[in-house]
PDB file of N, CA and C in Angstrom:
ATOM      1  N   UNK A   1       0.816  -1.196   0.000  1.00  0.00           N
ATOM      2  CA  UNK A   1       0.000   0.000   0.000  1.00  0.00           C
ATOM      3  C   UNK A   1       0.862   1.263   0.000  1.00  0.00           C
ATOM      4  N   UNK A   2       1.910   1.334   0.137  1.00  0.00           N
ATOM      5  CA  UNK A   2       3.151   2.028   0.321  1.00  0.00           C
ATOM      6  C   UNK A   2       3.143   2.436  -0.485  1.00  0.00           C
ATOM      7  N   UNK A   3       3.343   1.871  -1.758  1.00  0.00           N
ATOM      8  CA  UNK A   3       4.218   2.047  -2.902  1.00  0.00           C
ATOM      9  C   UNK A   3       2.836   3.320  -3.944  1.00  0.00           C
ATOM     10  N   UNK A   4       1.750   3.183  -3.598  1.00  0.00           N
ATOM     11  CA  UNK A   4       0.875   3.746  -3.727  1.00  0.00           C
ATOM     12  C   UNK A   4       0.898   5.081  -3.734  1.00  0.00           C
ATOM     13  N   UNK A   5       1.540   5.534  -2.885  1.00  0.00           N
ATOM     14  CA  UNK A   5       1.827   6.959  -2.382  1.00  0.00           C
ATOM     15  C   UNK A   5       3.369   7.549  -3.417  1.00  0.00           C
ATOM     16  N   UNK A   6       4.414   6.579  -3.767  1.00  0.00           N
ATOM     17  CA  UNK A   6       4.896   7.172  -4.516  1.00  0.00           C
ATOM     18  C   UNK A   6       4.763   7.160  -6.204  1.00  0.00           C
ATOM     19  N   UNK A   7       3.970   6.204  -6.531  1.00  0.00           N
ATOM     20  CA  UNK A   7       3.252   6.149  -7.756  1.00  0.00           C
ATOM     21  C   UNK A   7       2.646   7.110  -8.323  1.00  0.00           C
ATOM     22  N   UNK A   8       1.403   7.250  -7.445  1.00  0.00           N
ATOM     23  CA  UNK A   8       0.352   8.302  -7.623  1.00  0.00           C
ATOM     24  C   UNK A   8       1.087   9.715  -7.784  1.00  0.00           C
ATOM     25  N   UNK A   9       2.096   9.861  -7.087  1.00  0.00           N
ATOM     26  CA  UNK A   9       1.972  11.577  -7.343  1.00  0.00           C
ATOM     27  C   UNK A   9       3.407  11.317  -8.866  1.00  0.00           C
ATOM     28  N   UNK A  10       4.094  10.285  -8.752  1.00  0.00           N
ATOM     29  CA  UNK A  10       4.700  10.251  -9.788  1.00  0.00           C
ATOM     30  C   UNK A  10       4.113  10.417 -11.344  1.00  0.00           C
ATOM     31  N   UNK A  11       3.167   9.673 -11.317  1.00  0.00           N
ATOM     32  CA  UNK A  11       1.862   9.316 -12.757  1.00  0.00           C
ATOM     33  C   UNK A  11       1.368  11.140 -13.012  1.00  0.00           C
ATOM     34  N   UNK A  12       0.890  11.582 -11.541  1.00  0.00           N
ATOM     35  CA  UNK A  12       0.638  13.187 -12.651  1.00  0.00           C
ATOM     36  C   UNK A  12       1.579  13.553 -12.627  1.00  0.00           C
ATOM     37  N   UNK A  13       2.907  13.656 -12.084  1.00  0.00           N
ATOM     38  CA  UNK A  13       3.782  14.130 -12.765  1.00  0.00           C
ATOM     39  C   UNK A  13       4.196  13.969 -14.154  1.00  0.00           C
ATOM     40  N   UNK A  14       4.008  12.665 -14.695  1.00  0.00           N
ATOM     41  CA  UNK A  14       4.419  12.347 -16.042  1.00  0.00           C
ATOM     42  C   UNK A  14       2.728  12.658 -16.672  1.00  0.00           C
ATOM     43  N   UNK A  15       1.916  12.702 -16.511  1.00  0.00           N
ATOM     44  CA  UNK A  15       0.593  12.842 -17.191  1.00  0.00           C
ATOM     45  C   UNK A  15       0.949  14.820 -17.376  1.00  0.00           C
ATOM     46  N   UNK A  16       1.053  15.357 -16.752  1.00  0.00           N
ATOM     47  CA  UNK A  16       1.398  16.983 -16.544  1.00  0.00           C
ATOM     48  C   UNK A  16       2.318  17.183 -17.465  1.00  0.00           C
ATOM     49  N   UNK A  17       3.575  16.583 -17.197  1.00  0.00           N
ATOM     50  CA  UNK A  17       4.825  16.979 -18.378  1.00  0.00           C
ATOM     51  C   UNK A  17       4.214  16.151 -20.063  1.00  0.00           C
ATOM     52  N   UNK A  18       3.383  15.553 -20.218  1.00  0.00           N
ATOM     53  CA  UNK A  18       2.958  14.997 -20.869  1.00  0.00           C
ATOM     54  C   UNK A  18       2.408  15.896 -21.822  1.00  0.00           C
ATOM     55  N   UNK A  19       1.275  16.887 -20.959  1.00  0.00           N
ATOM     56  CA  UNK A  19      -0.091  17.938 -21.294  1.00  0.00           C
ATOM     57  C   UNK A  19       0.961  18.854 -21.754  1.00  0.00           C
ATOM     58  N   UNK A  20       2.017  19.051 -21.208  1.00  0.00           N
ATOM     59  CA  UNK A  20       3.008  20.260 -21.326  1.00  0.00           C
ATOM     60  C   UNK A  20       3.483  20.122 -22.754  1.00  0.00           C
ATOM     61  N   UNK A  21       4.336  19.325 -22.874  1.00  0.00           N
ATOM     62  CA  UNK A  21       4.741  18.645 -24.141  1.00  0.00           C
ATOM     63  C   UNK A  21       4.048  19.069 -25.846  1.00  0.00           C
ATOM     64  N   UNK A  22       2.545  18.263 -25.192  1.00  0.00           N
ATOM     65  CA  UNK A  22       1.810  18.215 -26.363  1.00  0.00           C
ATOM     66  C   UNK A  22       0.979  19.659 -26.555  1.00  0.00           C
ATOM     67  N   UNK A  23       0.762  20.140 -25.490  1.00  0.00           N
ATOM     68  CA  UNK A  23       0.007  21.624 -25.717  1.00  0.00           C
ATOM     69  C   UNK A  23       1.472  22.360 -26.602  1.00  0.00           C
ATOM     70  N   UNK A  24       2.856  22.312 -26.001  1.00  0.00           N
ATOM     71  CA  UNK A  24       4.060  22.911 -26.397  1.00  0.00           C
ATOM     72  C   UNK A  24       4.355  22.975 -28.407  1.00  0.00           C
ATOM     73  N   UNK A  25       3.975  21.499 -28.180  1.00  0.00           N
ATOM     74  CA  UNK A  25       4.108  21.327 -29.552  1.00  0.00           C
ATOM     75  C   UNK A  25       2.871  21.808 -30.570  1.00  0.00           C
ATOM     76  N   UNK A  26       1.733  22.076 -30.488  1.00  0.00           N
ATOM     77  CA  UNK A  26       0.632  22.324 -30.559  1.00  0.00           C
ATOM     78  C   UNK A  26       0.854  24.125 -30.819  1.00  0.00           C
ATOM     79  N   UNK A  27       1.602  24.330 -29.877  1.00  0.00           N
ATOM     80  CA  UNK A  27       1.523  26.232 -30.014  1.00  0.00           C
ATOM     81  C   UNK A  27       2.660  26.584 -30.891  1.00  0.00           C
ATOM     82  N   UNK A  28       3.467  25.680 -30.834  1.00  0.00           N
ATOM     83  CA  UNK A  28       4.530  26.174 -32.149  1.00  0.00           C
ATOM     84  C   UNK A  28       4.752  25.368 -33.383  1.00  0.00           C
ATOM     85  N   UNK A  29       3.096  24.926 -33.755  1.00  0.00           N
ATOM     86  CA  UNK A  29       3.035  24.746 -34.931  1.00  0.00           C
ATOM     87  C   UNK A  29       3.725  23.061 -35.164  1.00  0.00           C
ATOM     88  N   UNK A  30       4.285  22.581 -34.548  1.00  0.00           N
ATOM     89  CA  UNK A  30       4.550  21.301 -35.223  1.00  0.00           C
ATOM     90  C   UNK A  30       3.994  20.487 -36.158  1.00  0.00           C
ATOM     91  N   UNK A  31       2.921  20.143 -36.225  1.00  0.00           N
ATOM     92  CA  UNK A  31       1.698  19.621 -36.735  1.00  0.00           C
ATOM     93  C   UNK A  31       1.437  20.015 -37.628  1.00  0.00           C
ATOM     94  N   UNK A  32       2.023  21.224 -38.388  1.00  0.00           N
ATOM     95  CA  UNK A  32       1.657  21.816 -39.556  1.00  0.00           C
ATOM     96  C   UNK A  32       1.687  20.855 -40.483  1.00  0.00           C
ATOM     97  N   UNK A  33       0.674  21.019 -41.755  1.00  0.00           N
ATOM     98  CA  UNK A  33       1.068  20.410 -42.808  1.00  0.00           C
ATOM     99  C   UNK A  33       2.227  20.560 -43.636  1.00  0.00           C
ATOM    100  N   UNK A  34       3.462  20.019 -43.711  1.00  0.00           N
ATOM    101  CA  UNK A  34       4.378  20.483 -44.586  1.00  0.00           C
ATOM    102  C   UNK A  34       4.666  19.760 -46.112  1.00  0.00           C
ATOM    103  N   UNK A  35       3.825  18.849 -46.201  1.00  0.00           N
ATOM    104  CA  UNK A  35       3.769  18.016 -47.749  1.00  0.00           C
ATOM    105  C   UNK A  35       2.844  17.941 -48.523  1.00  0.00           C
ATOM    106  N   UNK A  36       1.634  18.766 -47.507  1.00  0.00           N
ATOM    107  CA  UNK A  36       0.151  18.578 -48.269  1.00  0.00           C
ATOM    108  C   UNK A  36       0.193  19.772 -49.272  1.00  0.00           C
ATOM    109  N   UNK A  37       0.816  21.213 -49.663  1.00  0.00           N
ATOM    110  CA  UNK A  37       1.041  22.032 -50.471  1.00  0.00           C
ATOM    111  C   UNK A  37       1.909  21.763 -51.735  1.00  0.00           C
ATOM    112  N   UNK A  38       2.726  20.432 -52.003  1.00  0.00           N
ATOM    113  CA  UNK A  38       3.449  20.112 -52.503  1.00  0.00           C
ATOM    114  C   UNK A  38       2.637  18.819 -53.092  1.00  0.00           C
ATOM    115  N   UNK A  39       1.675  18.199 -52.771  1.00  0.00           N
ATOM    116  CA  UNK A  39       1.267  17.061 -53.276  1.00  0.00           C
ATOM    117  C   UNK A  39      -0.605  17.698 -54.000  1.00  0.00           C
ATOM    118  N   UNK A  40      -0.609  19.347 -53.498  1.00  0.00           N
ATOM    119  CA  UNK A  40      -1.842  19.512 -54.172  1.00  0.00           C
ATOM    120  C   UNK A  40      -1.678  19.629 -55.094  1.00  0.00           C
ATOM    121  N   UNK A  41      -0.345  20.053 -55.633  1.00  0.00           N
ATOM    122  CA  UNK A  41       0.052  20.811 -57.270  1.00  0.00           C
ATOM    123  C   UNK A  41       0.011  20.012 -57.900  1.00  0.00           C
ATOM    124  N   UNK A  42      -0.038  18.627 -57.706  1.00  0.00           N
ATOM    125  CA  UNK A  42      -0.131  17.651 -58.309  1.00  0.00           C
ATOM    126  C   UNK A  42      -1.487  17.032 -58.991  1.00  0.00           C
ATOM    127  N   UNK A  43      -2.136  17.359 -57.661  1.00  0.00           N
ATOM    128  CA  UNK A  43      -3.590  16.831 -57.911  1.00  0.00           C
ATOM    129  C   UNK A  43      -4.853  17.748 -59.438  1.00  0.00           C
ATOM    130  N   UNK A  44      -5.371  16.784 -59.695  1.00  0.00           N
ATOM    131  CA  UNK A  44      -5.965  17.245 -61.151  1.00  0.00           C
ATOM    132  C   UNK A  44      -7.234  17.965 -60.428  1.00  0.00           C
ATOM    133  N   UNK A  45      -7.246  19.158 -60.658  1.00  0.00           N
ATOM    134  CA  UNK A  45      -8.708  20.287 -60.207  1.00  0.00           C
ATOM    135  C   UNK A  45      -9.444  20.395 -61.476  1.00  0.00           C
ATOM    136  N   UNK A  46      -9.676  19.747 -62.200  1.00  0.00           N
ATOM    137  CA  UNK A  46     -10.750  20.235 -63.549  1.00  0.00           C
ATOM    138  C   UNK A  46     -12.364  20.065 -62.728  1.00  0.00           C
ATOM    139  N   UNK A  47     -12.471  19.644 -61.581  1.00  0.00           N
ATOM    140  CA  UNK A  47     -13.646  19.529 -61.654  1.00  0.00           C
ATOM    141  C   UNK A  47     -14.463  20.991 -61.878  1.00  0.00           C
ATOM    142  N   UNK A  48     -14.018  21.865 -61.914  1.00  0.00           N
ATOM    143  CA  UNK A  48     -14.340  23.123 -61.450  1.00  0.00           C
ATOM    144  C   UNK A  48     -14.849  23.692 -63.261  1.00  0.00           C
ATOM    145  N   UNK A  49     -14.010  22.964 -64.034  1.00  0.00           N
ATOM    146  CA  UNK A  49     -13.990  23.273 -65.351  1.00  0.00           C
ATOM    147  C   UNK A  49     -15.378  23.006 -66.354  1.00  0.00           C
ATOM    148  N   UNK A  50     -16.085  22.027 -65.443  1.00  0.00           N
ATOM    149  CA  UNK A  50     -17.111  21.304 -66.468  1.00  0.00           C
ATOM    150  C   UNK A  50     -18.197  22.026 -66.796  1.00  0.00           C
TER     151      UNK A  50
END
């Protein structure tokens, strides 16, 4: 039951640096699309043409 007590506050510690992380990466853009502008030029748009 011991071990309980140092678990628990360990887990939000890593759940917290976790939120940190991913909000971090999230605000400076990581996630951006960087191949989808390069693979539209490719793609055939005539539908627009008919």
């Amino acid at each position: 039951m011991d071990i309980i007590y140092l678990l628990l506050p360990l887990s939000l510690v890593l759940v917290i640096v976790i939120v940190w992380a991913i909000l971090w990466a999230v605000k400076s853009r990581q996630f951006d699309d960087l191949e989808g502008p390069a693979h539209r030029i490719l793609m055939d748009d005539d539908k627009n043409d008919e």
